[in-house]
Protein backbone atom coordinates (compact mmCIF):
# COMPACT_ATOMS: atom_id res chain seq x y z
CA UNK A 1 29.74 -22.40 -84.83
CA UNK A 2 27.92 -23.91 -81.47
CA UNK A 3 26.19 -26.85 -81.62
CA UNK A 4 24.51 -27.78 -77.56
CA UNK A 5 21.94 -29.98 -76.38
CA UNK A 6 20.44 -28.86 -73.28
CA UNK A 7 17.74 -30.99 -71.03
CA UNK A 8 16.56 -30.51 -67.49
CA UNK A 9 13.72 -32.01 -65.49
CA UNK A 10 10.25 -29.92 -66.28
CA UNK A 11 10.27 -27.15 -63.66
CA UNK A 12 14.23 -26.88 -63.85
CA UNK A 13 14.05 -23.24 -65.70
CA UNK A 14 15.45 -25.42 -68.84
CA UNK A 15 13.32 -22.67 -71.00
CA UNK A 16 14.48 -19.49 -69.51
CA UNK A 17 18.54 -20.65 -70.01
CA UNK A 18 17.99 -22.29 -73.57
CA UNK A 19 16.46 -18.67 -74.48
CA UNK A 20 19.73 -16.69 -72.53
CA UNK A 21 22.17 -19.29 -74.32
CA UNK A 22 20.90 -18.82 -77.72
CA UNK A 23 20.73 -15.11 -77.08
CA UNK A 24 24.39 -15.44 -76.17
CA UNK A 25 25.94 -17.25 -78.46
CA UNK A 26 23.69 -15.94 -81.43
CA UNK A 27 21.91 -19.41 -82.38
CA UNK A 28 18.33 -20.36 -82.43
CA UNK A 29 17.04 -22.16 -79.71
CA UNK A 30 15.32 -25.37 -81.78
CA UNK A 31 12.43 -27.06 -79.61
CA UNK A 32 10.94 -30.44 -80.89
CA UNK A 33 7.61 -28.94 -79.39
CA UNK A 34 7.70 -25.52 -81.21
CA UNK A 35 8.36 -26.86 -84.41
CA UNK A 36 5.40 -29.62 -83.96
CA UNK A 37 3.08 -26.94 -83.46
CA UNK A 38 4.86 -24.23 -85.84
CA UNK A 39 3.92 -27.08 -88.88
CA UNK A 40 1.15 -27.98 -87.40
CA UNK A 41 -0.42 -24.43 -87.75
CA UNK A 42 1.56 -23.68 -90.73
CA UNK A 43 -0.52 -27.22 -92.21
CA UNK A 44 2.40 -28.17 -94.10
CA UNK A 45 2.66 -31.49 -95.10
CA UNK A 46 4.54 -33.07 -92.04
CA UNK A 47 2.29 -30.78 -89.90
CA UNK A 48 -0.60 -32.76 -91.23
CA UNK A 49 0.87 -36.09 -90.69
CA UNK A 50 1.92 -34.61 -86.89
CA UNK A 51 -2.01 -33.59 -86.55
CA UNK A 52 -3.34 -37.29 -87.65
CA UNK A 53 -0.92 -38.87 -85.32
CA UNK A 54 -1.37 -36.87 -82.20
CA UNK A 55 -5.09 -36.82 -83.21
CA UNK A 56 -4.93 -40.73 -82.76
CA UNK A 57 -3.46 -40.56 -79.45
CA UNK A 58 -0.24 -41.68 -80.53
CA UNK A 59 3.74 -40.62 -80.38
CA UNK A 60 5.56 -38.64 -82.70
CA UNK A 61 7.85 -41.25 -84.22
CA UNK A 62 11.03 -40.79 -84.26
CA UNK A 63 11.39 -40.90 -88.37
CA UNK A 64 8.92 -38.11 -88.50
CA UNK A 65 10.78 -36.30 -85.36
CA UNK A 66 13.68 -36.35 -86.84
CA UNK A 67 12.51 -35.15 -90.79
CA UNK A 68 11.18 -32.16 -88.48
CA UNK A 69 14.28 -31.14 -86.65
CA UNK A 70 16.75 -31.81 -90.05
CA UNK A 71 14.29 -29.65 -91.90
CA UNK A 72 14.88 -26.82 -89.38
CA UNK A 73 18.63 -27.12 -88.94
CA UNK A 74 18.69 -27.01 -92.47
CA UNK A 75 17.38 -23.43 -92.21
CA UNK A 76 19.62 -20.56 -92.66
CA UNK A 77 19.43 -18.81 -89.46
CA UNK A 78 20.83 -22.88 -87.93
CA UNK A 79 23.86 -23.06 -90.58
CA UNK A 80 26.34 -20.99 -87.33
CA UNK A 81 24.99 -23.13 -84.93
CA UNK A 82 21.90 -24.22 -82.64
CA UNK A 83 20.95 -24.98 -79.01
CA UNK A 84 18.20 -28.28 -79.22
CA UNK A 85 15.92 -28.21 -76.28
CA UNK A 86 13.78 -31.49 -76.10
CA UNK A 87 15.66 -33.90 -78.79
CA UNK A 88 17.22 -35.88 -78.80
CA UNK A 89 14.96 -38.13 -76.64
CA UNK A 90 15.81 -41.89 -77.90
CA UNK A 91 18.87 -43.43 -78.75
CA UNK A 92 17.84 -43.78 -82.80
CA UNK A 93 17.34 -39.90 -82.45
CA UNK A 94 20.96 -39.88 -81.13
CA UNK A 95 22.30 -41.58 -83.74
CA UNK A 96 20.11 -39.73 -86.29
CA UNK A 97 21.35 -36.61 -85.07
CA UNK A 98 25.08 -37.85 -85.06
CA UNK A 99 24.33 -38.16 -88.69
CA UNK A 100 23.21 -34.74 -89.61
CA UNK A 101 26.09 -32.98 -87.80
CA UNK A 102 28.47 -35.52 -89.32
CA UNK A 103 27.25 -33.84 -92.86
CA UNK A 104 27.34 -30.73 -90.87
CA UNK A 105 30.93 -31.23 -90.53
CA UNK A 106 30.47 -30.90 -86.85
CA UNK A 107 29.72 -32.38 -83.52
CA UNK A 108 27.87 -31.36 -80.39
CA UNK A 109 30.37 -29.14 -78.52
CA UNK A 110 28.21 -29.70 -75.23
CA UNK A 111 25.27 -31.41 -73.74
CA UNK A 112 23.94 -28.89 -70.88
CA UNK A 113 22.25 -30.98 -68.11
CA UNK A 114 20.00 -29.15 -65.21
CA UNK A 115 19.88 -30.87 -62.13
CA UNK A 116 17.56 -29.97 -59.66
CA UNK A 117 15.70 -31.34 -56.82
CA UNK A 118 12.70 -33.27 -57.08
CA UNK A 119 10.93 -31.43 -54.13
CA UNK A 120 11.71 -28.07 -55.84
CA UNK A 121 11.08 -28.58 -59.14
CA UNK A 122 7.29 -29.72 -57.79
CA UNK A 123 7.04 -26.52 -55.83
CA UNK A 124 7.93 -24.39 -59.35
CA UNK A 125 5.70 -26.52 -61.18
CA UNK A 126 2.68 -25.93 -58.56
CA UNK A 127 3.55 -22.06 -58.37
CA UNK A 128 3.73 -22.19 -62.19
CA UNK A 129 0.36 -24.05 -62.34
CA UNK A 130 -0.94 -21.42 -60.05
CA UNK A 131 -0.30 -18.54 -61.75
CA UNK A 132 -1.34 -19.71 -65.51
CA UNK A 133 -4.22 -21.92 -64.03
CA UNK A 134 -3.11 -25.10 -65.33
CA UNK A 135 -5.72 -27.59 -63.82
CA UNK A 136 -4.04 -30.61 -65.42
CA UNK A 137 -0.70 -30.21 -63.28
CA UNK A 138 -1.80 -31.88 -60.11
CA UNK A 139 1.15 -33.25 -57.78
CA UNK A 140 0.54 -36.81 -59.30
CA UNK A 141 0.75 -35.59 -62.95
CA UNK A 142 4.16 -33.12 -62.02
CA UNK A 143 5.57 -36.17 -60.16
CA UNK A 144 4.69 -38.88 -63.21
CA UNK A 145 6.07 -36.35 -65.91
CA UNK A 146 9.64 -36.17 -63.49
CA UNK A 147 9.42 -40.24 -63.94
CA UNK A 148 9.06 -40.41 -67.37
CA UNK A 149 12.16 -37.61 -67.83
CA UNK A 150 13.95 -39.57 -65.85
CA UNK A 151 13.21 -42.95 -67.39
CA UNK A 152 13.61 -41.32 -70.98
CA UNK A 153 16.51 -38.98 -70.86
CA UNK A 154 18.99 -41.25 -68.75
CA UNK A 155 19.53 -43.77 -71.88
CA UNK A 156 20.94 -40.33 -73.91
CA UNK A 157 22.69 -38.86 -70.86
CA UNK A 158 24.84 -41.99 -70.45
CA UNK A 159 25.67 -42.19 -74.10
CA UNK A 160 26.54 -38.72 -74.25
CA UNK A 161 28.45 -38.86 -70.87
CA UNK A 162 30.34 -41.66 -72.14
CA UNK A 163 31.52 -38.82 -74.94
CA UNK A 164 32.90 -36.43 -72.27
CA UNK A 165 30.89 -33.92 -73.29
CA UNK A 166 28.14 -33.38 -70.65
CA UNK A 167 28.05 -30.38 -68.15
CA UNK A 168 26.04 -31.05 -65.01
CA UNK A 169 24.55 -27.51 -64.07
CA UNK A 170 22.52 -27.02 -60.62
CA UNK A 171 19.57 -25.84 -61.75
CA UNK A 172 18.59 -23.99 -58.73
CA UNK A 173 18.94 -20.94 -57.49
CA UNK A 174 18.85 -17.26 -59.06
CA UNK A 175 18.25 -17.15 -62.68
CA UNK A 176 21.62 -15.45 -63.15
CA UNK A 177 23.61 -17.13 -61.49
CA UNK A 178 22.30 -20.53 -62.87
CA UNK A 179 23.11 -18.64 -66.73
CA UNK A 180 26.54 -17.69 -65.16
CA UNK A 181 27.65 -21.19 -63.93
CA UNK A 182 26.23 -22.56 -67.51
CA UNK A 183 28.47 -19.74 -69.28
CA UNK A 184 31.47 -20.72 -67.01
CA UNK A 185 31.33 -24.53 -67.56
CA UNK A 186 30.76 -24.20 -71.07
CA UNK A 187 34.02 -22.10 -71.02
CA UNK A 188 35.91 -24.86 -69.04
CA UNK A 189 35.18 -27.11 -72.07
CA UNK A 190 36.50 -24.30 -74.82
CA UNK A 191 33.22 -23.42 -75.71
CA UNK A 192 32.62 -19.47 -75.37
CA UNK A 193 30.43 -16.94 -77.44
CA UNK A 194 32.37 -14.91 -79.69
């Protein structure tokens, strides 16, 4: 069983190694965003209470969050393991999370952290606004959405740092060799597909 967290700044190719670590250690990759939109089109009953809040202009809170992502890792294909991309994002979702794997009968064996430059990670997100003709991702936008990561994510890196179990990854670079120094880290800390 593998249980990781991975976050990275947008732009950091945090997608693209969640997808080649699941693949590689056989677990789902489990995205707060996917599964708001999976209910969501699904209408199941959460979906519908996702719908009426986004509809508002409001958050996700995290109770409703984090019925969502037990729900899932309550699925069979999550019972070996799972790689979370995008929660846990607040420090009750932490703890809330804590609580499920303690029932799990199992910690996080690793918090995957991309690090990348600020100047690059604009140029991806430009290129990658470019090609899919994103309007909405202007350099002000890209730059605000880096802030807020920032700002968000640094409360749950320091309480997972101060766990020893967070692996600092450059993020740049080929795609392979960013999946290879992932692999090898993770190895480092015991943690290796079977």
């Amino acid at each position: 069983m593998t249980q990781l967290l991975i976050v990275g700044p947008p732009g950091a190719g945090k997608g693209t190694q969640a997808s080649r670590l699941a693949q590689t250690f056989g677990i789902p990759t489990i995205s707060t965003g996917d599964i708001f939109r999976s209910n969501i089109k699904e209408q199941t009953e959460l979906g519908k209470q996702v719908t009426a809040i986004l509809d508002a202009g409001d958050y996700v809170p995290d109770s409703l969050t984090n019925d969502l992502v037990e729900d899932r890792l309550a699925q069979a294909d999550a019972q070996d393991g799972y790689l979370l991309d995008g929660y846990p994002r607040t420090e009750g979702q932490v703890e809330f999370l804590d609580a499920v794997n303690e029932r799990r009968g199992r910690g996080l064996d690793a918090v995957v952290r991309l690090v990348a430059d600020h100047d690059e990670v604009i140029r991806r997100l430009q290129l990658r606004a470019a090609e899919q003709g994103r309007s909405d991702d202007t350099d002000e936008a890209m730059r605000h959405r880096l802030e807020v990561y920032e700002r968000e994510t640094e409360p749950i890196l320091a309480a997972y740092a101060a766990r020893g179990v967070v692996v600092e990854i450059d993020g740049l670079g080929d795609i392979d060799e960013v999946t290879e120094r992932i692999l090898t880290a993770l190895s480092v800390r015991g943690v290796a597909a079977g």
